[in-house]
Protein backbone atom coordinates (compact mmCIF):
# COMPACT_ATOMS: atom_id res chain seq x y z
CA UNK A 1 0.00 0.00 0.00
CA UNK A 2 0.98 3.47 -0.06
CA UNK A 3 0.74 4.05 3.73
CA UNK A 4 3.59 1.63 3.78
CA UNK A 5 6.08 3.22 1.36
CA UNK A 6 9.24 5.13 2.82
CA UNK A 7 8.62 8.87 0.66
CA UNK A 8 11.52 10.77 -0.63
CA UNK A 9 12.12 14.17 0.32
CA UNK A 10 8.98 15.71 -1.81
CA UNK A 11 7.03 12.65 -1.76
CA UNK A 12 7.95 10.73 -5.12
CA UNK A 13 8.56 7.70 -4.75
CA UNK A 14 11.50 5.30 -6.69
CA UNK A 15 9.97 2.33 -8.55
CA UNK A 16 12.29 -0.02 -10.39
CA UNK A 17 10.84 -1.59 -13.93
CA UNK A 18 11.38 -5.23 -13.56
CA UNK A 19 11.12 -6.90 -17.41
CA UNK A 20 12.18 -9.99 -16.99
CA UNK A 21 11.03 -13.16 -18.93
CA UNK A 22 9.94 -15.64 -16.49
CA UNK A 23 8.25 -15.22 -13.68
CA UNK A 24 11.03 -16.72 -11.29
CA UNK A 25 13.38 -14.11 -12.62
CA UNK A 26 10.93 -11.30 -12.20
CA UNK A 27 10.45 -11.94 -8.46
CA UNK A 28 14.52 -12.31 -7.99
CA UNK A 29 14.75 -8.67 -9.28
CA UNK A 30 12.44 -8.11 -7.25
CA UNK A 31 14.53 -9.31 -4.41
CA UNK A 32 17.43 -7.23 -5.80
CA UNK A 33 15.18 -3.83 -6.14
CA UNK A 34 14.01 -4.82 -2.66
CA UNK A 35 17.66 -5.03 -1.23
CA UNK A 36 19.10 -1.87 -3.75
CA UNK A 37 16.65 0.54 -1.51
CA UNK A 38 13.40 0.67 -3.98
CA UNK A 39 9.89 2.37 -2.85
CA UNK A 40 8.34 0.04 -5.56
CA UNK A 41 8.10 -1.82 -8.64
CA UNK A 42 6.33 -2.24 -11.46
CA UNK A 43 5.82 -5.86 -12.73
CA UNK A 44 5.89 -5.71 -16.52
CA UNK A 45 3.61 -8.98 -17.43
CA UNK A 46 4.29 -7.80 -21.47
CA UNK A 47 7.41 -8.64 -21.18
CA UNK A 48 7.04 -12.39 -19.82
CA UNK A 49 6.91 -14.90 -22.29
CA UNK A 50 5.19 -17.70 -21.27
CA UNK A 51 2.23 -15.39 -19.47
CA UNK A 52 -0.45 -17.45 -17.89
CA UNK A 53 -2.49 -14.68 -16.04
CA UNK A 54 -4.62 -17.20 -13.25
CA UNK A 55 -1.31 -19.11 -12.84
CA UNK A 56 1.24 -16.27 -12.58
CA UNK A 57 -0.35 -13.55 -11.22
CA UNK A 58 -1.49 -14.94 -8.01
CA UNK A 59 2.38 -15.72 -7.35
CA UNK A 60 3.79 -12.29 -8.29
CA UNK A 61 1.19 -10.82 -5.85
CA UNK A 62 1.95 -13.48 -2.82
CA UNK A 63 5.46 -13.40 -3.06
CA UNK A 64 5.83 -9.38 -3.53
CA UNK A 65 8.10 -7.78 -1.17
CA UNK A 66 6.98 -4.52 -1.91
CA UNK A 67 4.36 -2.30 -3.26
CA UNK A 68 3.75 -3.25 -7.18
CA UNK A 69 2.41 -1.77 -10.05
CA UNK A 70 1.05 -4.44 -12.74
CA UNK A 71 1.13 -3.14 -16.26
CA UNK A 72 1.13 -5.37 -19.72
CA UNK A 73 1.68 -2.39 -21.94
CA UNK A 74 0.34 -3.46 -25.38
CA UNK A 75 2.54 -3.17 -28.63
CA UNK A 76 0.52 -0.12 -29.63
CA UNK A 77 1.65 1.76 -26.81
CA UNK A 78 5.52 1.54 -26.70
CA UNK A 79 5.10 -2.57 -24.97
CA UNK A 80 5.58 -6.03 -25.64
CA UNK A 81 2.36 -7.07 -25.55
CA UNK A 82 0.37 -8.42 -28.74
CA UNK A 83 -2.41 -10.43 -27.85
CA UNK A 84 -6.01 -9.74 -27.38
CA UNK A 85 -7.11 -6.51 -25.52
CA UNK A 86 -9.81 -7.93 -23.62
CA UNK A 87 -7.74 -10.75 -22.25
CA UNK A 88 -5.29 -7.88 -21.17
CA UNK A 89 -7.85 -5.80 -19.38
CA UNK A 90 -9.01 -9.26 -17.24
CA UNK A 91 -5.47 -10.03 -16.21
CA UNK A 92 -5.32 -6.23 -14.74
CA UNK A 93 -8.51 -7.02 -13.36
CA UNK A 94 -7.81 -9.83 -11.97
CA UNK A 95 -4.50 -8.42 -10.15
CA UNK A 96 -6.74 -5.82 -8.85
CA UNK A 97 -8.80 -8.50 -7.44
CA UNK A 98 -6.20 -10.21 -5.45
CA UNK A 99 -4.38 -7.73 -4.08
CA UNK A 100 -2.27 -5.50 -6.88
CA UNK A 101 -1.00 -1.93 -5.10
CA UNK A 102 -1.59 -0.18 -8.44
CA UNK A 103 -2.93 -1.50 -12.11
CA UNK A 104 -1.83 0.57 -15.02
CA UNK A 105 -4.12 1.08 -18.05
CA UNK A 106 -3.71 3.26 -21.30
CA UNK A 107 -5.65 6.06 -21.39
CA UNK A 108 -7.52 4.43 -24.18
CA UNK A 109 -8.43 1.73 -22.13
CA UNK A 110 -9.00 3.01 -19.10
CA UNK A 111 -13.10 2.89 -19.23
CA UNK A 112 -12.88 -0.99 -19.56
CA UNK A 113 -10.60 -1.65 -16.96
CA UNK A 114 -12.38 0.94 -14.28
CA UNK A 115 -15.47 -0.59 -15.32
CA UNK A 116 -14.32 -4.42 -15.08
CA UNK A 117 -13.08 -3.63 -11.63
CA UNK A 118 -15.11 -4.93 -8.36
CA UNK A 119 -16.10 -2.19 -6.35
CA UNK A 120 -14.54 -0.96 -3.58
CA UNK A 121 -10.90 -1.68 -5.11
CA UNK A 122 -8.17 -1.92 -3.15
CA UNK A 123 -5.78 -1.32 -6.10
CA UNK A 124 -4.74 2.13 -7.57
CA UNK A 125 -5.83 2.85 -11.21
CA UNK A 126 -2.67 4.68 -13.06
CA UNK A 127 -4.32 5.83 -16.38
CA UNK A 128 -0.87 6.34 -18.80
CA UNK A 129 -0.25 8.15 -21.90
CA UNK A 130 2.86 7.82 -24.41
CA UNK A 131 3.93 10.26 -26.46
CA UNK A 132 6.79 8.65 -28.72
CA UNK A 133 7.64 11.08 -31.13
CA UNK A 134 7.49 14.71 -29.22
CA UNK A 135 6.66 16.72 -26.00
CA UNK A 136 3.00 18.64 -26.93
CA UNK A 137 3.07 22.44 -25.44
CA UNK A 138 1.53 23.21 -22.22
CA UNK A 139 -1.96 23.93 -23.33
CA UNK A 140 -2.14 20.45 -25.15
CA UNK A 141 -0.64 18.15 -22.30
CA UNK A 142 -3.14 20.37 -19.92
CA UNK A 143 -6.28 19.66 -21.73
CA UNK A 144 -4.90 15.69 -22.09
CA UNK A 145 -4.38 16.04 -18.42
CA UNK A 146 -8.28 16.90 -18.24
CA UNK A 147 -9.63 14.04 -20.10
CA UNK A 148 -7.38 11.71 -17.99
CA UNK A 149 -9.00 12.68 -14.68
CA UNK A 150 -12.48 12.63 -16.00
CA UNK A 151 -11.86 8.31 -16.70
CA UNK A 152 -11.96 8.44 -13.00
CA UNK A 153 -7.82 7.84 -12.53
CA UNK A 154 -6.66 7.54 -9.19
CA UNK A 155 -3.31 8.72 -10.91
CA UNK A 156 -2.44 10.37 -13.99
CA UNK A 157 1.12 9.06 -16.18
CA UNK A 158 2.20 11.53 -18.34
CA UNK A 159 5.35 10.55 -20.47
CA UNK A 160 6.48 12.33 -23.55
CA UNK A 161 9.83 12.19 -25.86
CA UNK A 162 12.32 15.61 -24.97
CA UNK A 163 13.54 16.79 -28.72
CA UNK A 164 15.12 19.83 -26.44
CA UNK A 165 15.82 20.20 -22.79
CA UNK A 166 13.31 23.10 -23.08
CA UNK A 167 10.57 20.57 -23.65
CA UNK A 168 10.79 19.58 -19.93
CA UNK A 169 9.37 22.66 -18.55
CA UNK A 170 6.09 21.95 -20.02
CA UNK A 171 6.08 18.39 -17.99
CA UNK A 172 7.26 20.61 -14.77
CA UNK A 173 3.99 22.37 -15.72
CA UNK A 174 1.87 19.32 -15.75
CA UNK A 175 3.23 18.66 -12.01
CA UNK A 176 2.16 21.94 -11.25
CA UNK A 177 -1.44 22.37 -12.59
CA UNK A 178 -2.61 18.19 -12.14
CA UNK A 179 -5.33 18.17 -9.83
CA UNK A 180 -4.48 14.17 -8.81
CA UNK A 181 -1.09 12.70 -8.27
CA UNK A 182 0.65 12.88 -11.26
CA UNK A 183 3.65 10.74 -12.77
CA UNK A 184 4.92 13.14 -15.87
CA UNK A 185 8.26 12.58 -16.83
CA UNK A 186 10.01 13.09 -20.44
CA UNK A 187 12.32 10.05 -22.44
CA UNK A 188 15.52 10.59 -23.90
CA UNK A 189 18.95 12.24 -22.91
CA UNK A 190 17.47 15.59 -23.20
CA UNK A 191 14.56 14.32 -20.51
CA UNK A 192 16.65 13.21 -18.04
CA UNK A 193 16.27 15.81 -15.86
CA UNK A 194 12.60 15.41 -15.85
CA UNK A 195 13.18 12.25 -13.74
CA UNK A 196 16.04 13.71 -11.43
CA UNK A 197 13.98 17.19 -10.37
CA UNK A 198 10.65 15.26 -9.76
CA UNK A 199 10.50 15.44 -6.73
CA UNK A 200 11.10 18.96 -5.91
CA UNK A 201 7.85 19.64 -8.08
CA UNK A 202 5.49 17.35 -6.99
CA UNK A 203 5.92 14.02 -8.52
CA UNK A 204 4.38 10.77 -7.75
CA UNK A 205 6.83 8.73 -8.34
CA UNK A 206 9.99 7.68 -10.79
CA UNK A 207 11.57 5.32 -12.05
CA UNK A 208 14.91 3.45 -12.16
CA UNK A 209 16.35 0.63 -13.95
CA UNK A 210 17.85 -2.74 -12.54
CA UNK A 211 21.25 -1.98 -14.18
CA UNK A 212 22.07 -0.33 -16.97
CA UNK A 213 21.02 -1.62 -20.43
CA UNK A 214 17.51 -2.20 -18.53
CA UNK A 215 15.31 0.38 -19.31
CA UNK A 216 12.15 0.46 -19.83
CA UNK A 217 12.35 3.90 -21.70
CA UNK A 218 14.98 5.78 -22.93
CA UNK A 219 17.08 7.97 -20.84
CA UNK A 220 16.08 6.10 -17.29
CA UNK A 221 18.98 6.58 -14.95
CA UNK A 222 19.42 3.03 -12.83
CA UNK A 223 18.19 2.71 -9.18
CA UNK A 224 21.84 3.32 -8.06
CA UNK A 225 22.33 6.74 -9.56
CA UNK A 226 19.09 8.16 -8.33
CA UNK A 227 20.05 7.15 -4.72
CA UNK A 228 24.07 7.22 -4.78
CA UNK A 229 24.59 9.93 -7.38
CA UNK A 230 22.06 12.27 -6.78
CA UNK A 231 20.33 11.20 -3.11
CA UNK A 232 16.63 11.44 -4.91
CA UNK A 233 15.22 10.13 -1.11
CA UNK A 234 16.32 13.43 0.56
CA UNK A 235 14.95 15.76 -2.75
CA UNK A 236 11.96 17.80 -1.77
CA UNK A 237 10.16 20.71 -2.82
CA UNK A 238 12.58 23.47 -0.96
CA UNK A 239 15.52 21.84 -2.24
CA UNK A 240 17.87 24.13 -4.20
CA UNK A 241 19.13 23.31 -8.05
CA UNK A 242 22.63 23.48 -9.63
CA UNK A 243 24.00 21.99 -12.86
CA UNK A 244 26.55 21.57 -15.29
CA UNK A 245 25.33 23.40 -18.65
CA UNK A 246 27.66 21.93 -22.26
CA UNK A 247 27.10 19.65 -24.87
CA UNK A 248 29.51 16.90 -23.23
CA UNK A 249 27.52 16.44 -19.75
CA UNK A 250 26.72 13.00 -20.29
CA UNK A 251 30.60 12.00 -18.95
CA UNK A 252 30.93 14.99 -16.69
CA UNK A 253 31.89 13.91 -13.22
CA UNK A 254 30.69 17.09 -11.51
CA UNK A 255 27.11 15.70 -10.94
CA UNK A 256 29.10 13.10 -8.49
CA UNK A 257 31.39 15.55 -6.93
CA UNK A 258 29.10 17.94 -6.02
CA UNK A 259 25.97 16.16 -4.68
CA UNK A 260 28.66 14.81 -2.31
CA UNK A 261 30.10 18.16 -1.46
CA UNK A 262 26.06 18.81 -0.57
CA UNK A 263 25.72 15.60 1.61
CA UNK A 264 29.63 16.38 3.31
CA UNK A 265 28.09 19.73 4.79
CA UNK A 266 24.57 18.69 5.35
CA UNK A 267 23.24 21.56 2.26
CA UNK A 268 19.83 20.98 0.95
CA UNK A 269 21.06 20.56 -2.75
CA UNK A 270 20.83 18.62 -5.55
CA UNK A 271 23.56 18.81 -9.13
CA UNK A 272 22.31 17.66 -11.88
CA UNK A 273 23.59 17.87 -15.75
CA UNK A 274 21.78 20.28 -18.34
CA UNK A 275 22.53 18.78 -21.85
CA UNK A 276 22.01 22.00 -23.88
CA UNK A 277 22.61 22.64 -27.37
CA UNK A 278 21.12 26.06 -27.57
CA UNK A 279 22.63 28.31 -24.31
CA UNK A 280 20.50 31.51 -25.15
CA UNK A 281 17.45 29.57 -25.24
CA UNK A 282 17.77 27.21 -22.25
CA UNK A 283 18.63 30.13 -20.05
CA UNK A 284 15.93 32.46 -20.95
CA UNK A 285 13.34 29.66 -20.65
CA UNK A 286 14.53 28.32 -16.94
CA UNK A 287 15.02 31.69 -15.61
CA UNK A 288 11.84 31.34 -13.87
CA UNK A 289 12.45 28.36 -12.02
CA UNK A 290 14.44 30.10 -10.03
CA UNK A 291 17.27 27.36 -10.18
CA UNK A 292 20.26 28.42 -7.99
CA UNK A 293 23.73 28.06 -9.12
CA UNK A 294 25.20 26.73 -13.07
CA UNK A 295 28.80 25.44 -14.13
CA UNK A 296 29.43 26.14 -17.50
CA UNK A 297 31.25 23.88 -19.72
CA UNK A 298 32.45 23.63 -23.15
CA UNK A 299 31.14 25.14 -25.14
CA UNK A 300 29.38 28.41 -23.62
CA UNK A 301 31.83 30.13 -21.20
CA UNK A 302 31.53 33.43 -23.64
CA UNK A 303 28.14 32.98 -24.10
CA UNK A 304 27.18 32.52 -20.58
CA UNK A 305 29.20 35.62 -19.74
CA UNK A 306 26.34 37.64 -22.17
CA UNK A 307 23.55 36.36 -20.45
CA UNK A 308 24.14 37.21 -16.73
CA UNK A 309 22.98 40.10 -15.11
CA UNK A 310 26.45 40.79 -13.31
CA UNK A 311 29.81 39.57 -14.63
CA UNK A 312 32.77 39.45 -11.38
CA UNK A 313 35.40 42.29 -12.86
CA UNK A 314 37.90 39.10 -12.85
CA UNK A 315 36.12 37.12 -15.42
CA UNK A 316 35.21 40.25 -17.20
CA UNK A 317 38.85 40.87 -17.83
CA UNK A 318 39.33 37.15 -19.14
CA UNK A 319 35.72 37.40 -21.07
CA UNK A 320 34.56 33.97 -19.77
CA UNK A 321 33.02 32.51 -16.59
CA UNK A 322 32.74 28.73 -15.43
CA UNK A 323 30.33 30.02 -12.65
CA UNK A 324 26.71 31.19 -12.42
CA UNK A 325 25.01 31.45 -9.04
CA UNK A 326 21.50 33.04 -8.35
CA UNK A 327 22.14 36.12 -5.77
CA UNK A 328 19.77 35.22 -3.15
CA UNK A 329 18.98 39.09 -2.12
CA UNK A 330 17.77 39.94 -5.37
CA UNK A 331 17.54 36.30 -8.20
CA UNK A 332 20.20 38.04 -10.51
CA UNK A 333 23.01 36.14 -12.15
CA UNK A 334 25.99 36.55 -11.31
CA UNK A 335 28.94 35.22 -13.64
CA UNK A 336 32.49 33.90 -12.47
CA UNK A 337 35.66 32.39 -13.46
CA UNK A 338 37.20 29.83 -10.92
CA UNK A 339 38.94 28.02 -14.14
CA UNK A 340 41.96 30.83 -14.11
CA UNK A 341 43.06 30.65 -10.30
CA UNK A 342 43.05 26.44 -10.56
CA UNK A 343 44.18 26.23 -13.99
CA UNK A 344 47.37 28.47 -13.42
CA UNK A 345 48.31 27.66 -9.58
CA UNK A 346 47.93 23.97 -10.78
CA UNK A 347 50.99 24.66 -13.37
CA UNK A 348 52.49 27.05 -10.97
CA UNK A 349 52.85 24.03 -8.16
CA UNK A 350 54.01 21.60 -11.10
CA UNK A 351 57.09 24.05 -11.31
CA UNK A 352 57.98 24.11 -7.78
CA UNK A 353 55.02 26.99 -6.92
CA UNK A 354 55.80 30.41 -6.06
CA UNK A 355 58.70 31.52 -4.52
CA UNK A 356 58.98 35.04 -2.58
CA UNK A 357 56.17 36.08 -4.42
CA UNK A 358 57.41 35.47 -8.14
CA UNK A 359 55.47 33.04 -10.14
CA UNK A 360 58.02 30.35 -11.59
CA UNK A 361 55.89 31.17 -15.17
CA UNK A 362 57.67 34.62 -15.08
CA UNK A 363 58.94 35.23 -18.70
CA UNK A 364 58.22 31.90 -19.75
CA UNK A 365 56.68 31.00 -22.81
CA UNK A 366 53.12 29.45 -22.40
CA UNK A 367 51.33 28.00 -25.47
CA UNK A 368 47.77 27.61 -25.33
CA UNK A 369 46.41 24.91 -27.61
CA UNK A 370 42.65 26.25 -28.16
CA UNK A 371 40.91 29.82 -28.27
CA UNK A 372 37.49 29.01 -25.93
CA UNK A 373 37.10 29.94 -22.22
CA UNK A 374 39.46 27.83 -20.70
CA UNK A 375 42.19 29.11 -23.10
CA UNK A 376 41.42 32.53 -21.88
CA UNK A 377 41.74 31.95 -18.59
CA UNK A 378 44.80 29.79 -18.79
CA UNK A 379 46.50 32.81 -21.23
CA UNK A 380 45.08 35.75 -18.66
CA UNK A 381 45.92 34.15 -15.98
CA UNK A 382 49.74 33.22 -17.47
CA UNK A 383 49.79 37.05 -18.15
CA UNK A 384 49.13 38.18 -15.30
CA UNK A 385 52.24 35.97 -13.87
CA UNK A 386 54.30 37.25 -16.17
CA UNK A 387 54.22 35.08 -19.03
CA UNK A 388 54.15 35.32 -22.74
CA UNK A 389 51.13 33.68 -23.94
CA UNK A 390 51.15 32.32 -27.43
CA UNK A 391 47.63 31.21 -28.91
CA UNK A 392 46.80 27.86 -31.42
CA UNK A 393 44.18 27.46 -32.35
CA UNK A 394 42.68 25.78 -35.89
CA UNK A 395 40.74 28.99 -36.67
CA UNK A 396 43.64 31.63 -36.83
CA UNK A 397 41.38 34.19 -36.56
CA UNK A 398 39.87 33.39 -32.60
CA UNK A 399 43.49 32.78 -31.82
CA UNK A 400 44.03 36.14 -32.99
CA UNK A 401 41.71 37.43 -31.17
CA UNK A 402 42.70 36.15 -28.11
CA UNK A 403 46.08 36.92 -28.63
CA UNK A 404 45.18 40.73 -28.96
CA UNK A 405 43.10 40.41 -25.69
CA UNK A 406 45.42 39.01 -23.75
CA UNK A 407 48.78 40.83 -25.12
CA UNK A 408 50.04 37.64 -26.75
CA UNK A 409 51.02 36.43 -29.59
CA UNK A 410 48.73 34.11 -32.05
CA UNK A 411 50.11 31.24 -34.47
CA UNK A 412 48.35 28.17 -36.59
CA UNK A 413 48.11 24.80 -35.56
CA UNK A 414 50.65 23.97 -38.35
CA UNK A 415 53.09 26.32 -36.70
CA UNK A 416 53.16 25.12 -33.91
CA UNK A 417 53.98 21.69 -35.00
CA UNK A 418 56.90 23.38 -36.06
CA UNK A 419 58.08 25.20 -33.64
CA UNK A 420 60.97 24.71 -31.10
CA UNK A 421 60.44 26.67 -28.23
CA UNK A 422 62.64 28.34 -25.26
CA UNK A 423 64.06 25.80 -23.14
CA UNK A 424 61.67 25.51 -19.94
CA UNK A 425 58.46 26.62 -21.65
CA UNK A 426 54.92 25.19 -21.06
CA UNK A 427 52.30 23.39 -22.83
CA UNK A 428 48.46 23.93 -22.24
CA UNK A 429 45.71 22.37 -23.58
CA UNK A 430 42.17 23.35 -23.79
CA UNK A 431 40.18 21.51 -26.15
CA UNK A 432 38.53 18.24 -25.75
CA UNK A 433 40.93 16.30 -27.91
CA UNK A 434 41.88 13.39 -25.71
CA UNK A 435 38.64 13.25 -23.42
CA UNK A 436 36.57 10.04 -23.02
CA UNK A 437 35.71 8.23 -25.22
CA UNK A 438 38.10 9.49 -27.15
CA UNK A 439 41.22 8.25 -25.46
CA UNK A 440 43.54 7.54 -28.23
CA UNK A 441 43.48 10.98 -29.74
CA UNK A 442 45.95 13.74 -28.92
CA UNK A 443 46.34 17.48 -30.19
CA UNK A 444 49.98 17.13 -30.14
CA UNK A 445 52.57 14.63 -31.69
CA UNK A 446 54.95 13.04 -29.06
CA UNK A 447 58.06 14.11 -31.78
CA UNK A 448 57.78 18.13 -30.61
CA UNK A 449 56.36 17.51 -26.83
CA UNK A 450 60.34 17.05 -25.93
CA UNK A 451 60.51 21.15 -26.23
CA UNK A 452 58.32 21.74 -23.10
CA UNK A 453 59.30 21.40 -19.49
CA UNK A 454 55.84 21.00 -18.55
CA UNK A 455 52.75 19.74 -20.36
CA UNK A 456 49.10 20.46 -18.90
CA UNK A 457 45.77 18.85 -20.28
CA UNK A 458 42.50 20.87 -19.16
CA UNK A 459 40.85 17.15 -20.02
CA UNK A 460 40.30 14.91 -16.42
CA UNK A 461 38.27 12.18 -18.51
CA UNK A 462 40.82 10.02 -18.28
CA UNK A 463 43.08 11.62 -15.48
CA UNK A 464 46.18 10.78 -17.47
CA UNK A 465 45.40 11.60 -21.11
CA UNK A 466 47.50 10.22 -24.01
CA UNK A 467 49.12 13.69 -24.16
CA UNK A 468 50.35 13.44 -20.39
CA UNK A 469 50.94 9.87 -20.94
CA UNK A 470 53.55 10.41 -23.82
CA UNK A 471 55.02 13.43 -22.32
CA UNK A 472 55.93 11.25 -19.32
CA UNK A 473 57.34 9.02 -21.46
CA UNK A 474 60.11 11.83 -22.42
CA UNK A 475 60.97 12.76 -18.83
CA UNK A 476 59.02 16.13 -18.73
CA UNK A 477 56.55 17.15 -15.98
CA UNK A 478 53.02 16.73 -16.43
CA UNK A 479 49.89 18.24 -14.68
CA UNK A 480 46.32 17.14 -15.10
CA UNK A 481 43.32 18.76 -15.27
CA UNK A 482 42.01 16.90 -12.50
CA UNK A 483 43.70 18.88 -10.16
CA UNK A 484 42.46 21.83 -11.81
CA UNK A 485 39.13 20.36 -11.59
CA UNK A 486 39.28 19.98 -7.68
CA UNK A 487 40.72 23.54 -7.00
CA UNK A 488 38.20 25.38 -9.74
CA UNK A 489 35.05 22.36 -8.55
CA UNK A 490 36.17 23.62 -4.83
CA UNK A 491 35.97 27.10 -5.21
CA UNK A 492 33.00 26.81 -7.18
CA UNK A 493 30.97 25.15 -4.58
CA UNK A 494 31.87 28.06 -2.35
CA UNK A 495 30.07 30.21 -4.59
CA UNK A 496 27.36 27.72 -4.60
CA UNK A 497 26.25 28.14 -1.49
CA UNK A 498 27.19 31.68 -0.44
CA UNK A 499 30.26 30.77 2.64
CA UNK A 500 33.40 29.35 3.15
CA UNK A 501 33.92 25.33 2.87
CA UNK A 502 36.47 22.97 4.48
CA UNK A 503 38.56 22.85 1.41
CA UNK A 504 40.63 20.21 2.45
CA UNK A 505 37.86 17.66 3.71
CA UNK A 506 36.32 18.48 -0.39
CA UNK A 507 39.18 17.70 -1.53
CA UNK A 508 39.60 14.57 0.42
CA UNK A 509 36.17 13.56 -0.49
CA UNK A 510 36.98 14.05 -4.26
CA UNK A 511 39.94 11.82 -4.50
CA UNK A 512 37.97 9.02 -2.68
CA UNK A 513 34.95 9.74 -5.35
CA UNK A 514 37.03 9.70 -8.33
């Protein structure tokens, strides 16, 4: 029953799909859910393949060890099952009738089965609708919302397909305006944050897979992640948001790290990643949701410096920012750049660190492979210690450009392949070439690393990237971006939320994490 289920933080529950093809298989995943830390499951008879409804139902039901859902989802409606309707709506009948926690029915369907049930039911009707191919706008899912409640649902499932992470707002809406409890969640990578922020507006429940390669729609995170990644059980409805925004968020590690950082000091937050491929758009449209704090990643550190209401003077000067945090006095944005300060005293500690004050980068040459944000603040920061910056980048032009910003000098990909350096000089990188799951690529040939004294790679997917890997090989020191990623994630989280943090318990909780 529902009396009997432990809530998470804004009462939505965690139900794990179970789809296996026997019924002895179903109730040992069952077992497994049971022991992973599951609210629920949801027994999905369309996927059994030997299905004998008097025989097998009565044993799912007897040997349950927690609250079920029973759903046969027929082939017309994104299932497995092909066999006669009517035959269908008597097995969910008949699981009502001994004892099912909730029976899920397509909206299309939903008269028969409410009909064909005995009166009072103990079970839960969940009245579903699938939307394959797009999310409808808020009007349309409001008025399908309406015709759902009027079958007499107990619950309303909403699921529709995220073609942009801008869709999801309209299923936040859903939350919002349902007059019954209300599953609404969106499919696909672009979704996945429908399922993550459910409960902080309202859900009934969601859902996570067995293991990976187990879903029973497309972009479900597994039960694991929603618990040990992102703590879904303490989410609730005052719980503040923060994200990574890029195109690449799918092997960011910051999600981890941060939710961590939350639980470490005891912060009512939740991290989750914003796969966005239009910045502009994605910002204006979740500006009123009043979400707290953003790191920015490739590619829109310029473009997330246009769009805030304040920009610190420091990543002004560099013309990028990694940060974005909601001023609580007032909701405006404020940008930042915490890539500069971790990006540069990472190097600067590779070379022995500072020493009465002079930066060991003083008059060295430092070329910067790249022209995006963490080129600038690897080349403003260098400047600022002295260095002389010299930009590569493929398009001559932004390396140029930077160049000219930063007092540097500019140069093609091509030339630097050819050129020979001062003895002692440094290597940055600061494109993706190298990152997961791209291992084996690198934007440098080991022949002309043996000019450097140090090599840096803003990549920390892997920690040791075939660039670091080969300039090892030569004897010559090498810094990761990983430790730029703890001192910039760090500082960061400071920003986050608004005080100081033990810096060296993060960082100790980072290096066990990763």
């Amino acid at each position: 029953m529902v009396n009997s289920l432990s809530l998470c933080g804004g009462g939505c529950y965690i139900c794990v799909p179970l789809l296996a093809g026997s019924i002895s298989e179903m109730l040992r995943e069952m077992r497994i859910a049971h022991s992973k830390g599951a609210d629920m499951v949801e027994f999905r008879l369309d996927h059994l393949t030997e299905f004998e409804p008097q025989a097998d139902i009565p044993i799912l039901l007897q040997e349950k060890q927690l609250p079920a859902i029973i759903t046969c989802r027929p082939v017309w409606e994104g299932g497995k099952y092909n066999g006669d309707d009517d035959d269908r709506i008597s097995a969910l009948a008949l699981a009502a009738e001994l004892g099912a926690d909730f029976v899920d029915i397509e909206m299309q369907k939903a008269s028969e089965l409410i009909s064909a049930l005995q009166k009072p039911s103990r079970a839960k009707v969940i009245v579903s609708h699938h939307n394959f191919d797009c999310t409808p706008s808020s009007e349309e899912l409001g008025c399908l919302v309406s015709k759902m409640q009027s079958t007499g649902a107990d619950i309303i499932k909403v699921v529709t397909t995220a073609r942009s992470i801008t869709d999801v707002i309209h299923v936040f809406q859903v939350l919002g305006r349902s007059q019954a409890p209300t599953i609404a969640l969106a499919m696909g990578q672009q979704g996945l944050i429908s399922r993550l922020l459910t409960p902080k507006f309202g859900g009934f429940l969601t859902f996570g897979s067995m293991a990976s390669g187990r879903e029973s729609a497309p972009g479900q995170p597994t039960i694991e992640e929603l618990q040990d990644i992102y703590r879904l059980p303490r989410v609730g409805r005052e719980t503040e948001v923060f994200g990574i925004i890029g195109q690449l968020v799918g092997y960011s590690k910051s999600p981890l790290i941060h939710n961590r950082f939350f639980q470490e000091i005891g912060y009512d937050g939740l991290y989750v990643p914003f796969l966005v491929h239009n910045f502009k758009v994605f910002f204006g449209a979740f500006h009123p949701l009043n979400f707290t704090g953003f790191s920015i990643s490739i590619p829109y550190k310029e473009v997330a410096l246009e769009c805030c209401d304040e920009v610190e003077s420091f990543a002004k000067a560099i013309g990028a920012v990694n940060t974005v945090v909601r001023r609580r006095s007032d909701g405006k944005f404020i940008g930042y750049n915490t890539d500069c300060e971790a990006a540069v005293g990472a190097i600067e500690d590779g070379l022995g660190g500072v020493n009465d004050g002079v930066s060991p980068l003083f008059n060295k040459l430092v070329v910067v492979i790249g022209a995006g944000g963490a080129a600038k603040a690897i080349a403003f920061g260098a400047k600022q210690r002295g260095a002389h910056p010299l930009i590569a980048n493929r398009h001559y032009d932004r390396a140029q450009k930077l160049a000219e910003a930063v007092g540097g000098t500019a140069i093609t990909l091509d030339q630097l392949y050819e050129l020979q350096p001062s003895p002692g000089s440094v290597l940055a990188n600061t494109t993706p070439i190298g990152m997961f799951p791209n291992e084996n690529e690198t934007p440098m040939p080991k022949s002309v690393l043996k000019h450097y004294s140090l090599v840096f790679d803003v990549v920390y997917t892997p920690k040791v990237t075939r660039l670091l890997t080969e300039a090892e090989e030569l004897g010559l020191c090498v810094v990761s971006g990983f430790e730029m990623f703890i001192r910039q994630a760090i500082e960061q989280f400071s920003l986050f939320v608004a005080k100081p943090v033990p810096k060296q318990q993060l960082r100790e909780v980072m290096l066990n994490v990763m």
